[in-house]
Protein backbone atom coordinates (compact mmCIF):
# COMPACT_ATOMS: atom_id res chain seq x y z
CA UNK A 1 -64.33 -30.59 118.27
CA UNK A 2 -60.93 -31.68 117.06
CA UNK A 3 -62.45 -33.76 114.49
CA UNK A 4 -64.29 -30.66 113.21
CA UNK A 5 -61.52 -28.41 112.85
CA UNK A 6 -59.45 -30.46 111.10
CA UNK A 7 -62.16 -31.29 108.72
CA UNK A 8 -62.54 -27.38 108.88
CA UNK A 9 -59.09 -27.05 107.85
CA UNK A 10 -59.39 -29.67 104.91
CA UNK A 11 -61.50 -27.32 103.04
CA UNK A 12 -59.05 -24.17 102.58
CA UNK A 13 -56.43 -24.62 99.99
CA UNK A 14 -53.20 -25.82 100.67
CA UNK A 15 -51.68 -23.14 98.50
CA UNK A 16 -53.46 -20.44 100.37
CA UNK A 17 -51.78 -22.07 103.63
CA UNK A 18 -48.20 -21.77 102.16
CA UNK A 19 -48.99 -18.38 100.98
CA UNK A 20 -49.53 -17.12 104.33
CA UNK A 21 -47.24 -18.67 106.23
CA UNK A 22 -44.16 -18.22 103.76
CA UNK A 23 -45.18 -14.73 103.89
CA UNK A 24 -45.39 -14.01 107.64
CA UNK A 25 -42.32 -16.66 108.26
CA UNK A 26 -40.31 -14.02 105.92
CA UNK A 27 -41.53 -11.19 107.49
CA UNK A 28 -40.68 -12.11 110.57
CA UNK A 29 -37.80 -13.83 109.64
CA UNK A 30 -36.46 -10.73 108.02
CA UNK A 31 -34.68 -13.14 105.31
CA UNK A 32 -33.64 -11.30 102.45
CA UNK A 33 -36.37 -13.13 99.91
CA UNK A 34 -37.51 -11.22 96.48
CA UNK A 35 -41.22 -10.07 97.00
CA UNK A 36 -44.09 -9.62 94.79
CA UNK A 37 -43.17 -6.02 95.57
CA UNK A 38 -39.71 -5.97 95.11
CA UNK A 39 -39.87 -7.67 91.87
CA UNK A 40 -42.78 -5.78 89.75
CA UNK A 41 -43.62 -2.73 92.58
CA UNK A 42 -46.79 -2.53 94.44
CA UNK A 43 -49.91 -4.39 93.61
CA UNK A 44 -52.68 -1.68 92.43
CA UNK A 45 -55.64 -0.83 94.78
CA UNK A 46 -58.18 0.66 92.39
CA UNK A 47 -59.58 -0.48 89.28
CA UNK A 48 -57.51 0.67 86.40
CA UNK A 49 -59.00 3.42 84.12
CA UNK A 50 -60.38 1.49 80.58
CA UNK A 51 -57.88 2.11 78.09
CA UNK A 52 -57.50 1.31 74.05
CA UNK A 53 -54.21 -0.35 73.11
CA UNK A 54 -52.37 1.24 70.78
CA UNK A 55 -52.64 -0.67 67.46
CA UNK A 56 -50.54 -0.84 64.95
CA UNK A 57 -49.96 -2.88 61.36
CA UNK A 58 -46.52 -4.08 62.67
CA UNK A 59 -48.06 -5.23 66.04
CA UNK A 60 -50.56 -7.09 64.39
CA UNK A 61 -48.37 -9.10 61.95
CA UNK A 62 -45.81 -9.45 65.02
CA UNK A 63 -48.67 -11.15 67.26
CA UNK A 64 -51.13 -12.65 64.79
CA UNK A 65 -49.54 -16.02 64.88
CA UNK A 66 -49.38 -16.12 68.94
CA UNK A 67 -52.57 -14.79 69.46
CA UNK A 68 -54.26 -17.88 67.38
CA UNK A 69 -51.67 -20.14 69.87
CA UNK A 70 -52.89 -18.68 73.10
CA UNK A 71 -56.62 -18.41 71.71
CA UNK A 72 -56.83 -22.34 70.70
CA UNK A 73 -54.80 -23.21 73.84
CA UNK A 74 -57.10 -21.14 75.65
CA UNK A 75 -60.50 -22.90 74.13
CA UNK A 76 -58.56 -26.22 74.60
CA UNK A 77 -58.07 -26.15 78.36
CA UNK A 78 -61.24 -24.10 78.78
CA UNK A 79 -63.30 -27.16 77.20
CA UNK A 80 -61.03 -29.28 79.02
CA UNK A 81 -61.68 -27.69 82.58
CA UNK A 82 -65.80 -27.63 81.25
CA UNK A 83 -65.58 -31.52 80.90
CA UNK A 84 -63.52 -32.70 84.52
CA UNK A 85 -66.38 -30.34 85.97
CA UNK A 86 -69.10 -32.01 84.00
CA UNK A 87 -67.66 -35.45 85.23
CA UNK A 88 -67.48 -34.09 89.00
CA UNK A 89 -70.64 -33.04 89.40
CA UNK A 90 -73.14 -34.79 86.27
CA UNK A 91 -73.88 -31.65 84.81
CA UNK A 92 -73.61 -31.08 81.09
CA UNK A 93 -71.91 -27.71 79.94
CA UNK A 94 -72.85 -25.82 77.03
CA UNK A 95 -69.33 -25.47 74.66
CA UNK A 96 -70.50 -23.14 72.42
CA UNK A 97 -71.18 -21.15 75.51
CA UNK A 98 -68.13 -21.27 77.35
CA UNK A 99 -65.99 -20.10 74.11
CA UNK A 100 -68.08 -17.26 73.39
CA UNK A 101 -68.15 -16.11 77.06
CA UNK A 102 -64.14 -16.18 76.60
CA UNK A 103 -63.97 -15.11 73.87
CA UNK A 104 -66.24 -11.77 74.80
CA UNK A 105 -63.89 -11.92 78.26
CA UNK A 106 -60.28 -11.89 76.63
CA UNK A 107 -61.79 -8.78 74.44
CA UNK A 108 -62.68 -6.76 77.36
CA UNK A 109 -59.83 -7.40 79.81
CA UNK A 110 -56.94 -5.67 78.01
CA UNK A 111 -58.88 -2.36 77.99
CA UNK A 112 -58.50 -2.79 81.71
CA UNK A 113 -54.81 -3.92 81.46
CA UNK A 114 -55.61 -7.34 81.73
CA UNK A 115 -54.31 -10.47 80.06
CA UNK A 116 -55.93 -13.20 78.37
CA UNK A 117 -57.29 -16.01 80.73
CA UNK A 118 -58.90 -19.66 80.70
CA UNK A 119 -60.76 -22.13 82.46
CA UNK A 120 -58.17 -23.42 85.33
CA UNK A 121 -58.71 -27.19 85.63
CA UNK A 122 -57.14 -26.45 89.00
CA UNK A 123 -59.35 -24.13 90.87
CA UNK A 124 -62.43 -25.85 89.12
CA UNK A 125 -61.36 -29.03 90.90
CA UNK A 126 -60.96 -27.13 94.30
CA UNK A 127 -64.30 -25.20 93.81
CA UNK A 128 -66.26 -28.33 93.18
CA UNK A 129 -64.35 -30.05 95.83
CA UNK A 130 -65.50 -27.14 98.20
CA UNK A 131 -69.00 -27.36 97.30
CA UNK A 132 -68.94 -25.05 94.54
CA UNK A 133 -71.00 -26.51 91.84
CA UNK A 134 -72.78 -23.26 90.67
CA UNK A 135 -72.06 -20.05 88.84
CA UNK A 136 -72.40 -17.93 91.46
CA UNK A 137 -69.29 -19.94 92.44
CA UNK A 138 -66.83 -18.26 89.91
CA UNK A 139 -68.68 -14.88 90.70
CA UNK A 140 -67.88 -15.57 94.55
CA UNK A 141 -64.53 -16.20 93.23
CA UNK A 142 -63.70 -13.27 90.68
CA UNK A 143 -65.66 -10.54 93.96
CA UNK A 144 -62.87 -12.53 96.23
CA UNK A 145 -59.97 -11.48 93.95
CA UNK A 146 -60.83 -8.16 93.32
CA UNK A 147 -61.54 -7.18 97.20
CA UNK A 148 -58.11 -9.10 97.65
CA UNK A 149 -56.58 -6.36 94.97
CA UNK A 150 -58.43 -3.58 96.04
CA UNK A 151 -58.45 -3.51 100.25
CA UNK A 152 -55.09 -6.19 100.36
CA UNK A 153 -52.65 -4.95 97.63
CA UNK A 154 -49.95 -3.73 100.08
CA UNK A 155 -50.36 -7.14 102.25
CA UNK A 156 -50.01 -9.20 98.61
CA UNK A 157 -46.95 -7.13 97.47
CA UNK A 158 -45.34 -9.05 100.82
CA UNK A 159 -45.92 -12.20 99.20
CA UNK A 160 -42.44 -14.56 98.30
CA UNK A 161 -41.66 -15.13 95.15
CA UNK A 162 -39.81 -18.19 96.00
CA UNK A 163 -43.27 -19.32 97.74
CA UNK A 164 -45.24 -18.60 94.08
CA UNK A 165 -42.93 -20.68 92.68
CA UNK A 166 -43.52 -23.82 95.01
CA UNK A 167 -47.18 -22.88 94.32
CA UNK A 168 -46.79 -23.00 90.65
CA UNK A 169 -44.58 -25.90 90.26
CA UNK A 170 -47.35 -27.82 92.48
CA UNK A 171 -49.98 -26.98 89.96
CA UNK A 172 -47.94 -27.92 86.68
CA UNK A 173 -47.94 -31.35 88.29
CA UNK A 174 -50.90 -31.41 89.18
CA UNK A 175 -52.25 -30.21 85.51
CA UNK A 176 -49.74 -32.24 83.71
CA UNK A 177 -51.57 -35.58 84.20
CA UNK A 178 -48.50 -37.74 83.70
CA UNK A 179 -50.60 -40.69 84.92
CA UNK A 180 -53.12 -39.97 81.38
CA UNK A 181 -49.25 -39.15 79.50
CA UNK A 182 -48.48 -42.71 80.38
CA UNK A 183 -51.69 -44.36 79.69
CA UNK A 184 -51.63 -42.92 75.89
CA UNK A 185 -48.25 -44.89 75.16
CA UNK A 186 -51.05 -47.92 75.50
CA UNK A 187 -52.24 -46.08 71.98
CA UNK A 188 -51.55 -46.82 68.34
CA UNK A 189 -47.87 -45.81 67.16
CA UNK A 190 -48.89 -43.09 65.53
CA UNK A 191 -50.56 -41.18 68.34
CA UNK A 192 -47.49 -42.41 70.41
CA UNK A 193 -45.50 -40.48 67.31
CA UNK A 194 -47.49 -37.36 66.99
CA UNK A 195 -47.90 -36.63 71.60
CA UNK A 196 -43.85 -37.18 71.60
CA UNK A 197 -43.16 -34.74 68.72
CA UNK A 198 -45.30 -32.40 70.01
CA UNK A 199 -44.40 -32.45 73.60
CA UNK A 200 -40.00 -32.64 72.65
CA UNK A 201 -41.15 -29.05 70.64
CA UNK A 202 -42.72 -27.70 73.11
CA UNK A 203 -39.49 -28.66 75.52
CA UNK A 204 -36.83 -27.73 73.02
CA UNK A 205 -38.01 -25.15 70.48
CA UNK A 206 -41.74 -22.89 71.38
CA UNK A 207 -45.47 -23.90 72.73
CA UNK A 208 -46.44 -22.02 69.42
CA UNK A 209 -44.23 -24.13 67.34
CA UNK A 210 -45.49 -27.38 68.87
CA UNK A 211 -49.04 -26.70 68.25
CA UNK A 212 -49.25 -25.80 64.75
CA UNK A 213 -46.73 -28.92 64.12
CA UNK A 214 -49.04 -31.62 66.69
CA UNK A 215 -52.26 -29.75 64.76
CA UNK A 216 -50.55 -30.97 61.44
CA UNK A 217 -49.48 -34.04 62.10
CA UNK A 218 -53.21 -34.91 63.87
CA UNK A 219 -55.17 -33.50 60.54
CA UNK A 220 -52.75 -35.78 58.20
CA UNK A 221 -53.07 -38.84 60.44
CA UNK A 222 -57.07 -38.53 60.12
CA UNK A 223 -56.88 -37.94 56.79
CA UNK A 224 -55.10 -40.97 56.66
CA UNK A 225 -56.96 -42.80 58.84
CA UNK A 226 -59.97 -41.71 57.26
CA UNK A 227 -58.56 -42.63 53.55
CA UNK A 228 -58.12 -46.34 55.15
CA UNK A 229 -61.66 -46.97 55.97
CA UNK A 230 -63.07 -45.35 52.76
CA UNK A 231 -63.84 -48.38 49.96
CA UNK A 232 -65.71 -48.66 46.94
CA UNK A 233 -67.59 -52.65 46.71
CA UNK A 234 -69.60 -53.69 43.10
CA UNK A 235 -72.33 -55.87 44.63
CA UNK A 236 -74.27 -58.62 42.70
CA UNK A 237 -76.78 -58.48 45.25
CA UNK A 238 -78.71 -56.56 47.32
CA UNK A 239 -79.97 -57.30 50.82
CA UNK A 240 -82.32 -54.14 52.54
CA UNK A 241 -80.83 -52.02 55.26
CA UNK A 242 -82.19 -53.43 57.83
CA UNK A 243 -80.70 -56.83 56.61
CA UNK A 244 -77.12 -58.20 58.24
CA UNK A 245 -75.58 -60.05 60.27
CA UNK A 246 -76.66 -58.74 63.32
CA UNK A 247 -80.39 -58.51 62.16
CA UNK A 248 -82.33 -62.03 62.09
CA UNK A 249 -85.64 -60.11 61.15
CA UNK A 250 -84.09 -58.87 57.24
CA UNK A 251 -86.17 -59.78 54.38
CA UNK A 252 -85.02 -61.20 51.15
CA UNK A 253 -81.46 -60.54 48.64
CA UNK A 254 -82.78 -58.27 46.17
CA UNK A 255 -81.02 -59.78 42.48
CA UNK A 256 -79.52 -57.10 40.33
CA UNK A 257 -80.56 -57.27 36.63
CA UNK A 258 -78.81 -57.99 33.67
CA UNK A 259 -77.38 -54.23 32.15
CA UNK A 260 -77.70 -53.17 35.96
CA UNK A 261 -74.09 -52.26 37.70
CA UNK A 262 -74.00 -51.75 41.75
CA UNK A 263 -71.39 -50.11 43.46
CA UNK A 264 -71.25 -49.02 47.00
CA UNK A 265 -69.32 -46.38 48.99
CA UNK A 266 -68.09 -46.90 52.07
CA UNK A 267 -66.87 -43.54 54.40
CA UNK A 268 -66.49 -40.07 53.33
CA UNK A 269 -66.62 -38.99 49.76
CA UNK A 270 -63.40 -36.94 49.51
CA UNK A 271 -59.80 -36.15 48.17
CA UNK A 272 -57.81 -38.83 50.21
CA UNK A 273 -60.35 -41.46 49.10
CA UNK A 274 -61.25 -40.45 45.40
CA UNK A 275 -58.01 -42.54 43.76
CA UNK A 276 -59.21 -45.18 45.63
CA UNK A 277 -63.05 -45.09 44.16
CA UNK A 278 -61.27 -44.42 40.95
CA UNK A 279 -59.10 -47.67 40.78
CA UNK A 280 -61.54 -49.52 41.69
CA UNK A 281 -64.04 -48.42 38.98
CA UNK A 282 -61.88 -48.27 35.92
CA UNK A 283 -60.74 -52.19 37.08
CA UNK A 284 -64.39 -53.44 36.21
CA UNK A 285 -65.25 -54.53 33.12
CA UNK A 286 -68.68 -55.32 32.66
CA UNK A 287 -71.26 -53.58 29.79
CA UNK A 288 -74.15 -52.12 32.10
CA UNK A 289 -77.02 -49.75 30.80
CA UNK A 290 -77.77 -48.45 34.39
CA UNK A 291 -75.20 -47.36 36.86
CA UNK A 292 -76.21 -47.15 40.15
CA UNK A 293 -73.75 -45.71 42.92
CA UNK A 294 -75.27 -46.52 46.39
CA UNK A 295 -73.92 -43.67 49.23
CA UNK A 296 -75.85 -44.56 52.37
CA UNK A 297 -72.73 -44.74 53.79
CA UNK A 298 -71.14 -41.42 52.76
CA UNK A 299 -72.06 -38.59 54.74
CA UNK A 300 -69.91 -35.64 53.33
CA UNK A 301 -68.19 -35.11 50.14
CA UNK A 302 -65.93 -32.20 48.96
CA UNK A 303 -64.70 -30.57 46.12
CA UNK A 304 -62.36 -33.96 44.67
CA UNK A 305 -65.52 -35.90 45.19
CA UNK A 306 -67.42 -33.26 43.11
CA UNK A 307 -65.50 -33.45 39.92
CA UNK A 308 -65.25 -37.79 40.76
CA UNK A 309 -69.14 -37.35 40.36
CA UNK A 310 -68.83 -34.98 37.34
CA UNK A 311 -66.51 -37.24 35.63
CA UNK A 312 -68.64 -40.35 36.20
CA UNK A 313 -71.64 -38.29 34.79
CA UNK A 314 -69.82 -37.49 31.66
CA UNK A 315 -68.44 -40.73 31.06
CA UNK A 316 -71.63 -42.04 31.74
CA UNK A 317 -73.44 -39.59 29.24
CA UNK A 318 -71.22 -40.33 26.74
CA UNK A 319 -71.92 -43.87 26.51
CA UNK A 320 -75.57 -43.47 26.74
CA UNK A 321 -75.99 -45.09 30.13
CA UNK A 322 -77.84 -43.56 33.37
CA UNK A 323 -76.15 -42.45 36.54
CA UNK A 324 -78.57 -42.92 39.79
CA UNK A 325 -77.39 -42.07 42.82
CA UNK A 326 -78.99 -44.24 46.02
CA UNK A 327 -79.41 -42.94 49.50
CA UNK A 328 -77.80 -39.79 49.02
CA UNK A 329 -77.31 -37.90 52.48
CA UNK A 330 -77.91 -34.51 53.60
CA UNK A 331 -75.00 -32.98 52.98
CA UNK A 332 -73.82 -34.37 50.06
CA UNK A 333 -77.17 -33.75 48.70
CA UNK A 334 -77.09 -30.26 49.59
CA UNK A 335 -73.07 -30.30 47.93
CA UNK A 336 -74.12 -31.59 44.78
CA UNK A 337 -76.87 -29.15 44.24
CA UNK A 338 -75.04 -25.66 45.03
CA UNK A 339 -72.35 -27.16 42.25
CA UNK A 340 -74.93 -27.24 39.53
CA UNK A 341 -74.74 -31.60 39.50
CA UNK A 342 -78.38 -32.41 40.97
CA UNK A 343 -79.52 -30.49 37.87
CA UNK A 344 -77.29 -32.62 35.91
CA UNK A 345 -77.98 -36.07 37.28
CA UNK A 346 -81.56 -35.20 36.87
CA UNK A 347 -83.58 -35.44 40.59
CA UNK A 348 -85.66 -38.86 38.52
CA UNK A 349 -82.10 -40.09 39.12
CA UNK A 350 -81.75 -40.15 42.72
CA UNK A 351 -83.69 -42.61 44.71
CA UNK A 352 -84.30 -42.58 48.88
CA UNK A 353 -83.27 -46.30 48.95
CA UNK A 354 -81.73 -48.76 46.80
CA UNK A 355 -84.91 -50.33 46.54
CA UNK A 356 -86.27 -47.55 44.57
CA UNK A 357 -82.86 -47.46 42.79
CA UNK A 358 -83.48 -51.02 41.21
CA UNK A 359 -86.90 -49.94 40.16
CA UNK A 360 -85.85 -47.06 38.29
CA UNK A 361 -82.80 -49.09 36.70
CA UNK A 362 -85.64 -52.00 35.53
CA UNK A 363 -88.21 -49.50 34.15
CA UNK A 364 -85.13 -47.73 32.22
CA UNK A 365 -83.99 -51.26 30.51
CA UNK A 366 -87.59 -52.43 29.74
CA UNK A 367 -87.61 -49.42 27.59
CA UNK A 368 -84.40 -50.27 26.03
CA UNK A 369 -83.95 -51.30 22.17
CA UNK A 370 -82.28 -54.11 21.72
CA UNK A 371 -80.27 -52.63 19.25
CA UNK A 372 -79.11 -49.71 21.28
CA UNK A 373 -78.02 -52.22 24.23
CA UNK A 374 -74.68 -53.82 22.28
CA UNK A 375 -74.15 -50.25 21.33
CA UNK A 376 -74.56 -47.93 24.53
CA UNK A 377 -73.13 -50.35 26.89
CA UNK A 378 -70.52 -48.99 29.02
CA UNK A 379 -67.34 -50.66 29.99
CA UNK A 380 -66.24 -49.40 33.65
């Protein structure tokens, strides 16, 4: 039996525990603590009447910037409470889901005074820990709360501040994961560079500061990052998808022709990349009558990438020679059409594979005079 209720007692929350006896020790006590009650009045019993907010132009520019803060900090730990509960129990959440059910949430609670809330990492833990693993779980919890406000509000006013603080500072530890904080100085530099300028902003100057800075510095490191792995390669042969290294089962090199000129794109067609594909093509110097840019490997392109293509096309029309574009992807696809270019390139001029890139490029030179060839050959 002694076994059972201390297995019993396990399961409520230690902060609940301290709650309750800090209050009654106080109480009892008489010690001359700051309440709950002393320091903001009563707690309300009763539901408070729906109410617009007065709104005003001023307000708005005053609290535009913090509100986009505290709603991306608020879809960041939601998410991030989402996942540790996905990993405690094998479930899979739905993102989209959760934000929108915030999102509708945050709307509705300040037309009953409320504030803006999140998913607590916290309580999910000590739900799931409990044997909460359900919705009804959070409704159990929200019904607890509000008979709490609405039958206990005098007995809560009697609650210690000093004993909410203890609470609090045990939950910033225990949601500031200094054990993962450590682990990421095991990361690159710049990572290392971009967690300790955010985190010394947050200490010294403002939360909102910090974000929009560590949100900067992230985008321009993947930029970067992405700019690294982008490459442009002229190939003088051909070997089928399915052929490498890793693939015993590929087929035969497919040989470009003579007046045929391969290049390949590696990564994502856009602005930190385009210098790169532009180097590269103005240092080759080689007369072809077909130029064939193969972009299996490019799976979005932008507006620099655009006018790159446009370029190419009107260099390439100029000189007489003709542009095909191999293994174009959905959304580049989709890119190049709503900017007028598929019409341009012609759709004869884009081919599923490379394949049926080479094909097009040897029926185009058969047809070739060999007069025009020394004088439509295009130096790249």
């Amino acid at each position: 039996k002694m076994t059972a209720s201390v297995k019993g007692l396990n399961k409520i929350p230690g902060s609940l525990i301290a709650i309750i006896v800090g209050t009654v020790l106080v109480k009892v006590a008489g010690l001359p603590v700051v309440t709950i009650g002393d320091k903001f009045g009563a707690v309300p019993s009763s539901i408070p009447a729906p109410r617009l907010p007065a709104v005003s132009l001023q307000l708005i520019r005053d609290m535009f910037q913090p509100a986009i803060t505290i709603a991306m900090l608020a879809g960041i730990e939601s998410l991030l409470s989402a996942v540790v509960a996905d990993g405690m129990t094998g479930q899979k959440h739905k993102s989209n889901m959760e934000l929108v059910a915030h999102g509708v949430a945050n709307i509705v609670s300040p037309i009953f005074g409320g504030i803006p809330s999140t998913g607590a990492i916290a309580r999910t833990a000590t739900n799931i820990r409990n044997g909460g693993r359900t919705p009804v779980s959070a409704i159990v919890h929200s019904a607890t709360l509000l008979i709490i406000m609405l039958f206990f509000g005098k007995l809560a006013s009697l609650i210690p501040m000093a004993t909410l603080a203890a609470i609090l500072l045990m939950v910033a530890y225990n949601m500031s994961e200094w054990q993962t904080f450590i682990k990421i100085f095991k990361a690159p530099r710049s990572d290392i560079a971009v967690l300790i300028t955010t985190f010394l902003l947050t200490v010294i100057v403002d939360l909102t500061v910090a974000i929009q800075v560590g949100v900067v510095l992230a985008a321009m490191l993947f930029i970067k990052r992405m700019a690294e792995v982008s490459k442009v390669d002229i190939l003088g042969s051909i070997k089928t998808d399915e052929e490498s290294a890793y693939d015993p089962m590929g087929i035969a090199e497919r040989t470009i022709p003579d007046g045929v000129v391969v290049y390949e794109i590696y990564g994502q067609f856009f602005f930190g990349a385009v210098d790169k594909f532009k180097s590269i093509l103005n240092d080759f110097d080689k007369p072809a009558k077909v130029l064939i840019i193969r972009m299996r490997s490019v799976l979005t392109i932008d507006s620099s990438g655009l006018i790159f293509v446009e370029d190419l096309l009107k260099r390439c029309e100029k000189e007489n020679v003709r542009l095909i574009l191999s293994g174009v992807h959905t959304q580049p696809t989709l890119t190049l059409a709503k900017a007028g270019l598929l019409e341009q390139i012609g759709e004869k001029n884009f081919a599923a594979h490379i394949d049926q890139a080479l094909e097009i490029a040897n029926e185009h030179i058969a047809v070739k005079t060999p007069e025009n060839d020394d004088a439509n050959s295009l130096h790249i």
